[in-house]
Protein backbone atom coordinates (compact mmCIF):
# COMPACT_ATOMS: atom_id res chain seq x y z
CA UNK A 1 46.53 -0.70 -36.48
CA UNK A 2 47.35 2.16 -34.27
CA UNK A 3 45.33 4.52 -36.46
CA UNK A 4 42.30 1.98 -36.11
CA UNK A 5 42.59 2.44 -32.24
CA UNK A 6 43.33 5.84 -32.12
CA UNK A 7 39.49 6.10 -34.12
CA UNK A 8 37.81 3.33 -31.57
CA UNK A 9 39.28 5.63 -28.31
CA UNK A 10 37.87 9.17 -30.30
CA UNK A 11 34.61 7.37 -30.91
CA UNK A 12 34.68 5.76 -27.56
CA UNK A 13 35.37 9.53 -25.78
CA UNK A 14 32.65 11.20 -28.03
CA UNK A 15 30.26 8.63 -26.82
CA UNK A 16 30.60 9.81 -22.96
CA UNK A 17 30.46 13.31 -23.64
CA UNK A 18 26.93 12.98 -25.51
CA UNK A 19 26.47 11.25 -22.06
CA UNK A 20 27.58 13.84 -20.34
CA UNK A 21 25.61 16.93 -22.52
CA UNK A 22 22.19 14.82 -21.79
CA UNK A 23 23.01 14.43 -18.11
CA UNK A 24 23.86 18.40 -17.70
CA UNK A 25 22.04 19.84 -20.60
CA UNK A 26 18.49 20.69 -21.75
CA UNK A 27 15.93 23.56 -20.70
CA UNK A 28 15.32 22.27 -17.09
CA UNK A 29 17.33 22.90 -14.12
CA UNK A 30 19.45 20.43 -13.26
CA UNK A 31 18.92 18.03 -10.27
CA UNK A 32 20.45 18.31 -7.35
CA UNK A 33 21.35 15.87 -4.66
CA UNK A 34 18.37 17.01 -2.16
CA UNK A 35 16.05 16.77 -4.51
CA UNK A 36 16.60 13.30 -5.40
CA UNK A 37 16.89 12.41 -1.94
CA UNK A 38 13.46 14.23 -1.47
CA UNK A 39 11.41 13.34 -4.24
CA UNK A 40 13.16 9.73 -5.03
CA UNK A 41 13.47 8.73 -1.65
CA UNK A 42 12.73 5.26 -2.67
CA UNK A 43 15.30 4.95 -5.51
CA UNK A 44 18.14 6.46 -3.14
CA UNK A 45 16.95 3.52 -0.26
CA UNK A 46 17.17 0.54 -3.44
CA UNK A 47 20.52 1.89 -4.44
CA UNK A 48 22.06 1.87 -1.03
CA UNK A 49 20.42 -1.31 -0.24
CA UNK A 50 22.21 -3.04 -3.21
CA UNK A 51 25.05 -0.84 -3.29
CA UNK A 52 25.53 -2.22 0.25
CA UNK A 53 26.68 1.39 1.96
CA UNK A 54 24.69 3.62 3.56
CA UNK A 55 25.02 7.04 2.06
CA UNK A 56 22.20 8.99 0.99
CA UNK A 57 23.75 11.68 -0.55
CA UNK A 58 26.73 9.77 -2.35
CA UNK A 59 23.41 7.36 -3.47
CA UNK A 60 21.68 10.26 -5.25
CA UNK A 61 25.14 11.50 -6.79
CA UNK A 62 25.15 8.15 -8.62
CA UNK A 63 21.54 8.24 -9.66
CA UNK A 64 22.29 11.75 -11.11
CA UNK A 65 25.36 10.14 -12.95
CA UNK A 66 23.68 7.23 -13.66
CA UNK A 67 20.69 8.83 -15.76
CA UNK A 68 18.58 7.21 -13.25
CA UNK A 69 19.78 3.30 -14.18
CA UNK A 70 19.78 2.02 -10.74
CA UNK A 71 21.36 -1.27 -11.20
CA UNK A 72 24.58 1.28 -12.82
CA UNK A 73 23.99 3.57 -9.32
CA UNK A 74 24.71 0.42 -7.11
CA UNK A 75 27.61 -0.28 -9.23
CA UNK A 76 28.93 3.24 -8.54
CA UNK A 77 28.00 3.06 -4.88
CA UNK A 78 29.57 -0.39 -4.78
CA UNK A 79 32.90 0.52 -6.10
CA UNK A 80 33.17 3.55 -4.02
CA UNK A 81 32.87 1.80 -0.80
CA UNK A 82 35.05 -1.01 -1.74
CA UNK A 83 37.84 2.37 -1.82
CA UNK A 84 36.76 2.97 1.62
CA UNK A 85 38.79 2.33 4.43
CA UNK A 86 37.52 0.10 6.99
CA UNK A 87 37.68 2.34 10.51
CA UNK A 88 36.30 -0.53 12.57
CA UNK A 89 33.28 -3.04 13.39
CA UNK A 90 30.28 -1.92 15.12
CA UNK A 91 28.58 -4.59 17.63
CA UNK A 92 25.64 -6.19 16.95
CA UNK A 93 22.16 -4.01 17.86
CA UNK A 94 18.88 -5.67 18.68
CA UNK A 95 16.22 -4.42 16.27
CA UNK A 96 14.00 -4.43 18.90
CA UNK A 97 15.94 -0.42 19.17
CA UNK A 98 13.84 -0.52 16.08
CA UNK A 99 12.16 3.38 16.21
CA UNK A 100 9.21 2.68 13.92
CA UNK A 101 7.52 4.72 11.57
CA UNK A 102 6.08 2.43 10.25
CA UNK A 103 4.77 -1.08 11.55
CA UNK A 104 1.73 -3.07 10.04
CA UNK A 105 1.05 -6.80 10.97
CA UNK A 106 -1.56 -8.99 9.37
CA UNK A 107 -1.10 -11.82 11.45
CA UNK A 108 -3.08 -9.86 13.97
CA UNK A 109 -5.78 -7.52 13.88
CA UNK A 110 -4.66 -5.17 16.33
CA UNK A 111 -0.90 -6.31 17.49
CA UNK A 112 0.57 -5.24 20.65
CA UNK A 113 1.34 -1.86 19.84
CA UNK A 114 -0.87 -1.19 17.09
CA UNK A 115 -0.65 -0.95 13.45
CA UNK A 116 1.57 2.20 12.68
CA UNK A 117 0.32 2.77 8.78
CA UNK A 118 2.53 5.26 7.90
CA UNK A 119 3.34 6.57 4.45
CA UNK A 120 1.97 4.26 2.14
CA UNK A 121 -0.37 3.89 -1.00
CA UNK A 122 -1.24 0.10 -0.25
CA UNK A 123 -4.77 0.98 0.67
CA UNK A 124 -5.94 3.42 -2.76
CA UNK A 125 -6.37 2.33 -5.91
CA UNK A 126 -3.19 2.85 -7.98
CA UNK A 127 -4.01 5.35 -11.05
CA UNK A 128 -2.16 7.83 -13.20
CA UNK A 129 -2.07 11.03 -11.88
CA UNK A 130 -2.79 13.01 -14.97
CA UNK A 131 -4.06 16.30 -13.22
CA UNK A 132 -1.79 19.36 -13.72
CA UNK A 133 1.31 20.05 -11.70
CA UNK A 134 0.48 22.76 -9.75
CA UNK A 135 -3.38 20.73 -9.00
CA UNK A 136 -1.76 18.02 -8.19
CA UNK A 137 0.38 19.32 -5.53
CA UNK A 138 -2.66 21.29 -4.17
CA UNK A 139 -5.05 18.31 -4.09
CA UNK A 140 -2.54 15.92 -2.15
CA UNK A 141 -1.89 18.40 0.89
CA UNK A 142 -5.69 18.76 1.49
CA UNK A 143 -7.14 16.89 3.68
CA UNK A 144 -9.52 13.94 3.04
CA UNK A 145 -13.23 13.76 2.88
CA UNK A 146 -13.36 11.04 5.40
CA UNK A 147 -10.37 12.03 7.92
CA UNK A 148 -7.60 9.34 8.61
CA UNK A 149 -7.18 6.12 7.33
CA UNK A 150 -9.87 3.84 8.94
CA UNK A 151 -8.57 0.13 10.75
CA UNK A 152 -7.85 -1.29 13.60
CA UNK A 153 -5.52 1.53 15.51
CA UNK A 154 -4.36 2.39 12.29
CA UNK A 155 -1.49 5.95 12.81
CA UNK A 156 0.13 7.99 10.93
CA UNK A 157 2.46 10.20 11.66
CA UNK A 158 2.74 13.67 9.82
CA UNK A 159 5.36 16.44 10.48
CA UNK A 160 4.64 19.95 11.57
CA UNK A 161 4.16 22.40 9.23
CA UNK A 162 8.25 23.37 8.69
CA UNK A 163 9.76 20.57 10.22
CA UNK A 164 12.14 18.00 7.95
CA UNK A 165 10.77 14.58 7.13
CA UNK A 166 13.29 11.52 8.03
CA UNK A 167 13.40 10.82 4.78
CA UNK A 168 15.14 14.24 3.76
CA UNK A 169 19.00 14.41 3.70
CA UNK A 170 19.21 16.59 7.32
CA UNK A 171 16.91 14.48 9.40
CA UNK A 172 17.42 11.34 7.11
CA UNK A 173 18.42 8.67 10.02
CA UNK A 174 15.35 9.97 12.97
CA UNK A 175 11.78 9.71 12.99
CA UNK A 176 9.85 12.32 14.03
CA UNK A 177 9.19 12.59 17.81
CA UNK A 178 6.20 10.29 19.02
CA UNK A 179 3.65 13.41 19.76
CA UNK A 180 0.48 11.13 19.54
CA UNK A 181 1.60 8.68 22.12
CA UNK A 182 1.90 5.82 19.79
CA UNK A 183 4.67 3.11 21.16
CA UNK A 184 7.56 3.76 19.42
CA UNK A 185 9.62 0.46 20.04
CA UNK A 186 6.67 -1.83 19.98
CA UNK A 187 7.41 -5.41 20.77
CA UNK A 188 7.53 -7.92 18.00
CA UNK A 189 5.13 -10.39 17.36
CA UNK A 190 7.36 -13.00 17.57
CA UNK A 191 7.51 -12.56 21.01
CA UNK A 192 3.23 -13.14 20.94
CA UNK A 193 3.33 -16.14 19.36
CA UNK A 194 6.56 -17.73 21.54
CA UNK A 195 4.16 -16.89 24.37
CA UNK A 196 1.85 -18.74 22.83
CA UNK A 197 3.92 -21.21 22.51
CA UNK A 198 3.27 -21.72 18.82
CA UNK A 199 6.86 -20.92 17.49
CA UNK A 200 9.84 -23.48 17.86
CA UNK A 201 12.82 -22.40 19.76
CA UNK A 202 16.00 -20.96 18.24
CA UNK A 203 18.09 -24.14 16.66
CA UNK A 204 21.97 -24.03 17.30
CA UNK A 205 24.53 -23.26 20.05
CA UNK A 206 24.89 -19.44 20.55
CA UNK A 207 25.03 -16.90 18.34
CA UNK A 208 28.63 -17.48 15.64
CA UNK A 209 30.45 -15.43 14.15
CA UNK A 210 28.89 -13.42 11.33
CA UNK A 211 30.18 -14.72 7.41
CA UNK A 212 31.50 -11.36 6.23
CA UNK A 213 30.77 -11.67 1.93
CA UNK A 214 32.70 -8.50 1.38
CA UNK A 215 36.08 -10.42 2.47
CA UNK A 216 35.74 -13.60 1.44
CA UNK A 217 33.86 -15.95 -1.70
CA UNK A 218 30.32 -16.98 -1.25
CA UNK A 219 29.71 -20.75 -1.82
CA UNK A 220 27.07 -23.26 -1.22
CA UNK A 221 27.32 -24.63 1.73
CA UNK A 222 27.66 -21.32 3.56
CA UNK A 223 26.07 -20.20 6.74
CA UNK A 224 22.78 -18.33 7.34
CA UNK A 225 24.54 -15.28 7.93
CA UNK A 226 25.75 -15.67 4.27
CA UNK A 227 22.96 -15.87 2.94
CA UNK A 228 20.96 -13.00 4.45
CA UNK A 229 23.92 -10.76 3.71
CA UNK A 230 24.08 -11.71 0.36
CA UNK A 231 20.12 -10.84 0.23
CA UNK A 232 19.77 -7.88 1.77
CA UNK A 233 22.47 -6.65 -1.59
CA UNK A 234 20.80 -8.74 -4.08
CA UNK A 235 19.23 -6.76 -6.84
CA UNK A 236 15.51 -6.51 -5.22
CA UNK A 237 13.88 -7.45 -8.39
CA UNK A 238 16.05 -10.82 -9.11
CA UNK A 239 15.22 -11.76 -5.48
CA UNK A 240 11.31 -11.28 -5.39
CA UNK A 241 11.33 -13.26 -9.28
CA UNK A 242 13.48 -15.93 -7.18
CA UNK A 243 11.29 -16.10 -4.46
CA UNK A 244 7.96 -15.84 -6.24
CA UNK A 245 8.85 -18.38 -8.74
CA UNK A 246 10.61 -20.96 -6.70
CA UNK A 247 9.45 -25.13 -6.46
CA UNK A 248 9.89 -24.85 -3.12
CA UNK A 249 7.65 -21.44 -2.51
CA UNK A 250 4.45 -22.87 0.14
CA UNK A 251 1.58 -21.79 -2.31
CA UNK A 252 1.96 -18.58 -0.90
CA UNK A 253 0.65 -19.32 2.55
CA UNK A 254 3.31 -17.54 4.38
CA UNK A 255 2.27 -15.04 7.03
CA UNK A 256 4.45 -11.53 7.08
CA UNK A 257 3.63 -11.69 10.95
CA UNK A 258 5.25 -8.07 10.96
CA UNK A 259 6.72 -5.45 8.49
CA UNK A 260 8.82 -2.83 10.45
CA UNK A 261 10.08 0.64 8.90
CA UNK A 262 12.34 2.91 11.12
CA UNK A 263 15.57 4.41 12.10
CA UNK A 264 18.05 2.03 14.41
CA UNK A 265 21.32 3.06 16.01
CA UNK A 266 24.77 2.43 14.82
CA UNK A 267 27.28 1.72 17.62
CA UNK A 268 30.93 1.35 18.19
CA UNK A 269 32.93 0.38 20.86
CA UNK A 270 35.08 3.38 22.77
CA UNK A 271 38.62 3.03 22.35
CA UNK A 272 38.88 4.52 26.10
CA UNK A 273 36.13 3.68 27.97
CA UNK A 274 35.20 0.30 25.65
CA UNK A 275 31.36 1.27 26.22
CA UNK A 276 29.40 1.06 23.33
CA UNK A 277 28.95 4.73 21.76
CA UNK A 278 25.70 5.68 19.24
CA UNK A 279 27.25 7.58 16.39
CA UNK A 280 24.40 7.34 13.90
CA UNK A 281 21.21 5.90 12.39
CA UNK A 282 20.15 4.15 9.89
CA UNK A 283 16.51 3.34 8.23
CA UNK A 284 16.00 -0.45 7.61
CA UNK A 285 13.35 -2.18 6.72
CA UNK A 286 12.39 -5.35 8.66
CA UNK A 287 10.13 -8.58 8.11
CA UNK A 288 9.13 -11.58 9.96
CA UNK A 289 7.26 -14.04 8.57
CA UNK A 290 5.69 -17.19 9.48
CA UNK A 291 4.16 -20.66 8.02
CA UNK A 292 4.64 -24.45 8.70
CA UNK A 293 6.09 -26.17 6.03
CA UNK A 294 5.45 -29.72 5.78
CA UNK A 295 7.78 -32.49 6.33
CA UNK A 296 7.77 -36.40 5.48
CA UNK A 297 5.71 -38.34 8.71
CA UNK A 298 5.95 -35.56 10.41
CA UNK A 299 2.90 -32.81 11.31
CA UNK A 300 3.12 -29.34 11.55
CA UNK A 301 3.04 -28.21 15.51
CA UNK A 302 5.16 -25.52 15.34
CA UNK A 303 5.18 -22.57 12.97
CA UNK A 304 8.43 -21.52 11.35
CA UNK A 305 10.11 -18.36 11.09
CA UNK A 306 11.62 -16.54 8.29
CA UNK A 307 13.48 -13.09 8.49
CA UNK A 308 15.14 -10.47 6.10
CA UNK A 309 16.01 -7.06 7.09
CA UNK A 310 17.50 -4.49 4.30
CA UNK A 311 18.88 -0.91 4.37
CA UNK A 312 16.03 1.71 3.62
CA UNK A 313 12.55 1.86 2.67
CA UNK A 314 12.02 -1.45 0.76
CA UNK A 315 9.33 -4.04 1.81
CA UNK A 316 9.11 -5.85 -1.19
CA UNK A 317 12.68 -6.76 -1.09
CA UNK A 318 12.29 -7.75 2.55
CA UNK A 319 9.50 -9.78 2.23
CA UNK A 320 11.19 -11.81 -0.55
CA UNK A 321 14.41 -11.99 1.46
CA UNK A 322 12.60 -13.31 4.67
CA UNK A 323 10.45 -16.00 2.47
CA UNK A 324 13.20 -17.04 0.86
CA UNK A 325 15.16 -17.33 4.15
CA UNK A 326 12.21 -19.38 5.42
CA UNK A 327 12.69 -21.80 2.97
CA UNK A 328 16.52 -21.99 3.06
CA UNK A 329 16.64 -22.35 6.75
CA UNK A 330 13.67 -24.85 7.29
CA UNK A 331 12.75 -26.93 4.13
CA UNK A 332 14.24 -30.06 3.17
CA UNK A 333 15.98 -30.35 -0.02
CA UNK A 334 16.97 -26.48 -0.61
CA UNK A 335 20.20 -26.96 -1.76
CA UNK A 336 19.56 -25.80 -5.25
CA UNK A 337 17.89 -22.53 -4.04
CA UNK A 338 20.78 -21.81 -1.99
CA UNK A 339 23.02 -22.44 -4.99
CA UNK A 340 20.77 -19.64 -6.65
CA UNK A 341 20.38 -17.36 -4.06
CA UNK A 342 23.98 -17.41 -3.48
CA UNK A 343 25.53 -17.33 -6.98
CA UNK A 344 23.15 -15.51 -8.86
CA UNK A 345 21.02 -12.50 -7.27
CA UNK A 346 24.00 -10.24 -7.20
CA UNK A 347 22.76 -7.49 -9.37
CA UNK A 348 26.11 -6.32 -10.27
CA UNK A 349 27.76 -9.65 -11.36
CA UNK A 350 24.33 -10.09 -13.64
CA UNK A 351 24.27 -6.72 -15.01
CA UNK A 352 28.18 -6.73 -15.62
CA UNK A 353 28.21 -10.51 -17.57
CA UNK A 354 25.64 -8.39 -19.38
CA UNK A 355 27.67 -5.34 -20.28
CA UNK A 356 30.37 -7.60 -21.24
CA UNK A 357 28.26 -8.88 -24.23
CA UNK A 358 28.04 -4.86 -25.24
CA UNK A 359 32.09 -4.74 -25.63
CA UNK A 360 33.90 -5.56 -28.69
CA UNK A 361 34.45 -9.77 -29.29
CA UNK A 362 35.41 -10.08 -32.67
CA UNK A 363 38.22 -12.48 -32.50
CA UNK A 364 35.96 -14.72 -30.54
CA UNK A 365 32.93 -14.28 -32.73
CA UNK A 366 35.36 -14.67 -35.81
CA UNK A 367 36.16 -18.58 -33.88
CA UNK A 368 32.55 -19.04 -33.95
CA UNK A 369 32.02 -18.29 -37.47
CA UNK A 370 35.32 -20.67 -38.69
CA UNK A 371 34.36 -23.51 -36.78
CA UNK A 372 30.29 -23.12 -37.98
CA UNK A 373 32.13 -23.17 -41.21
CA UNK A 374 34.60 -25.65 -41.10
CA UNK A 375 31.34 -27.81 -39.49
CA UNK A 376 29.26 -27.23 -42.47
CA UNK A 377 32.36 -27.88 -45.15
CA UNK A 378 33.18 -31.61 -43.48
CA UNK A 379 29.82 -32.61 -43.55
CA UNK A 380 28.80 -35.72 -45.32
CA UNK A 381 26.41 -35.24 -48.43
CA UNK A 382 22.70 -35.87 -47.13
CA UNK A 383 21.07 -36.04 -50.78
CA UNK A 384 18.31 -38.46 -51.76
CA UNK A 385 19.25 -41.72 -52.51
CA UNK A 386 16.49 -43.79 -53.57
């Protein structure tokens, strides 16, 4: 027996290190954290955001040791903050700090504030870029035929030749300074349509306590709080599969009034003075989003209001998180969505059940076999009898 383990932990070591030669070996030079922090911006922001720390560089570590699994970085990220000690509790910011860099509405044509494009591909067609390298680089830093994006106040905002983007790993919290005048901290449309009147006020007495899931079990039942903070770490693809295919989903017909991308300050509280201190930023992305939702003998008058907010660069996860908070927070007969959104869009409790099945069950798969066995042995003769 001890010689049969001894051979499972050899195998079991000689496994990682073929791991470890593909990770480090091969003809091209390796990757280094800034350049997957660069050039995977995207993956680092879905990592941290599910991970649930905010740590760019630790983020592209663990896609580098991951192979580039993501759901396996956010389990890296995860454990590594859970050895983290816990220095203190920053007080609550208003995201209307939010420093956009990006900010698009389609509830409105031309918001207060304007629509802040940004860096996106939403409005080209979405083909394979099978031009050469060196082409390819060359053709995307020239300018366009037709000049800037056309719509309704549409800006974007592009560094100076030599200057860091905010996405980069030494300007990765701030935006770049507003140069063309465009608003920075635009209002939010909320704030149009409660002028207008069109928006019911905030339910509830005051503003509780936050429901912290990283100290205590998640159950149905739980507050809103719970349930945003379990979103904005779900694994972004369970939750927009949740949200898409859900009973409850209005045909669609929700409104993202506003999708915000920017940097907002972190504060804490002075030990001396007890003012609130910046000591950082982080990116988030932010969604509102709006529809009426029916109820029994009643009609719509008001328009309801859903919200998710995430770390990083990650709309579609933030419009699925503020849908699916729309429904939780204003549809009758949610219970079973909360159930799902609660217990099951953890990325790391799906992907580990399903590493589990990977390990070695051989007693328990030898039960199965003796009792589909003994099953088959004690049953009665079914021959025909006529």
């Amino acid at each position: 027996m001890t010689a049969v383990h001894d051979a499972g932990g050899r195998a079991a070591r000689a496994a990682a290190r073929l791991v470890e030669r593909a990770r480090s070996g091969g003809r091209s030079a390796p990757l280094d954290t800034e350049q997957i922090t660069e050039r995977l911006g995207l993956a680092v922001d879905r990592v941290m955001g599910e991970g649930g720390l905010w740590a760019p560089r630790l983020a592209a570590r663990a896609i580098r040791q991951s192979g580039g699994d993501l759901p396996e970085a956010a389990h890296l990220l995860r454990a590594h903050r859970t050895a983290l000690p816990r220095l203190g509790v920053t007080p609550p910011v208003p995201t209307g700090e939010l420093r956009v860099v990006r900010r698009i509405s389609s509830a409105f044509r031309n918001p207060p504030g304007g629509q802040v494009l940004g860096r996106t591909l939403d409005y080209v067609g979405r083909l394979l870029d099978l031009l050469p390298e060196d082409e390819g680089r060359a053709r995307s830093t020239a300018p366009g035929p037709d000049g800037p994006a056309a719509g309704p106040r549409p800006h974007t905002h592009e560094h100076p030749p030599g200057t860091p983007h905010p996405g980069t790993p030494h300007t990765h919290e701030a935006p770049p300074p507003a140069a063309d005048g465009v608003e920075r901290t635009p209002a939010h449309v909320l704030s149009v349509f409660r002028e207008m009147g069109v928006v019911a006020p905030p339910s509830g007495a005051g503003d509780p306590e936050p429901y912290d899931v990283t100290r205590h079990p998640v159950r149905p039942g739980a507050p809103r709080s719970a349930w945003l903070q379990t979103m904005a770490r779900a694994d972004t693809g369970s939750l927009l599969h949740l949200w898409y295919g859900s009973d409850w989903r209005p045909a669609g017909h929700e409104v993202p009034g506003e999708l915000r991308h920017g940097a907002l300050p972190v504060r804490m509280t002075h030990p001396v003075t007890g003012r609130p201190v910046t000591v950082g930023q982080v990116r988030v992305s932010e969604v509102q989003t709006f529809h009426s939702l029916p109820r029994a003998g009643e009609l719509p008058m008001t328009l309801d209001v859903g919200y998710g907010i995430c770390f990083g660069h990650n709309e579609r996860k933030a419009i699925s998180m503020a849908g699916l908070d729309l429904l939780l927070s204003h549809h009758e007969g949610a219970a079973d969505l909360q159930h799902d959104v609660l217990l099951t869009l953890d990325g790391l409790d799906s992907t580990g059940y399903v590493q589990r099945l990977k390990l070695p069950r051989h007693v328990e798969f030898t039960s199965v076999l003796e009792r589909a066995r003994a099953a088959r042995g004690d049953a009665p003769h079914t021959g025909d009898t006529a």
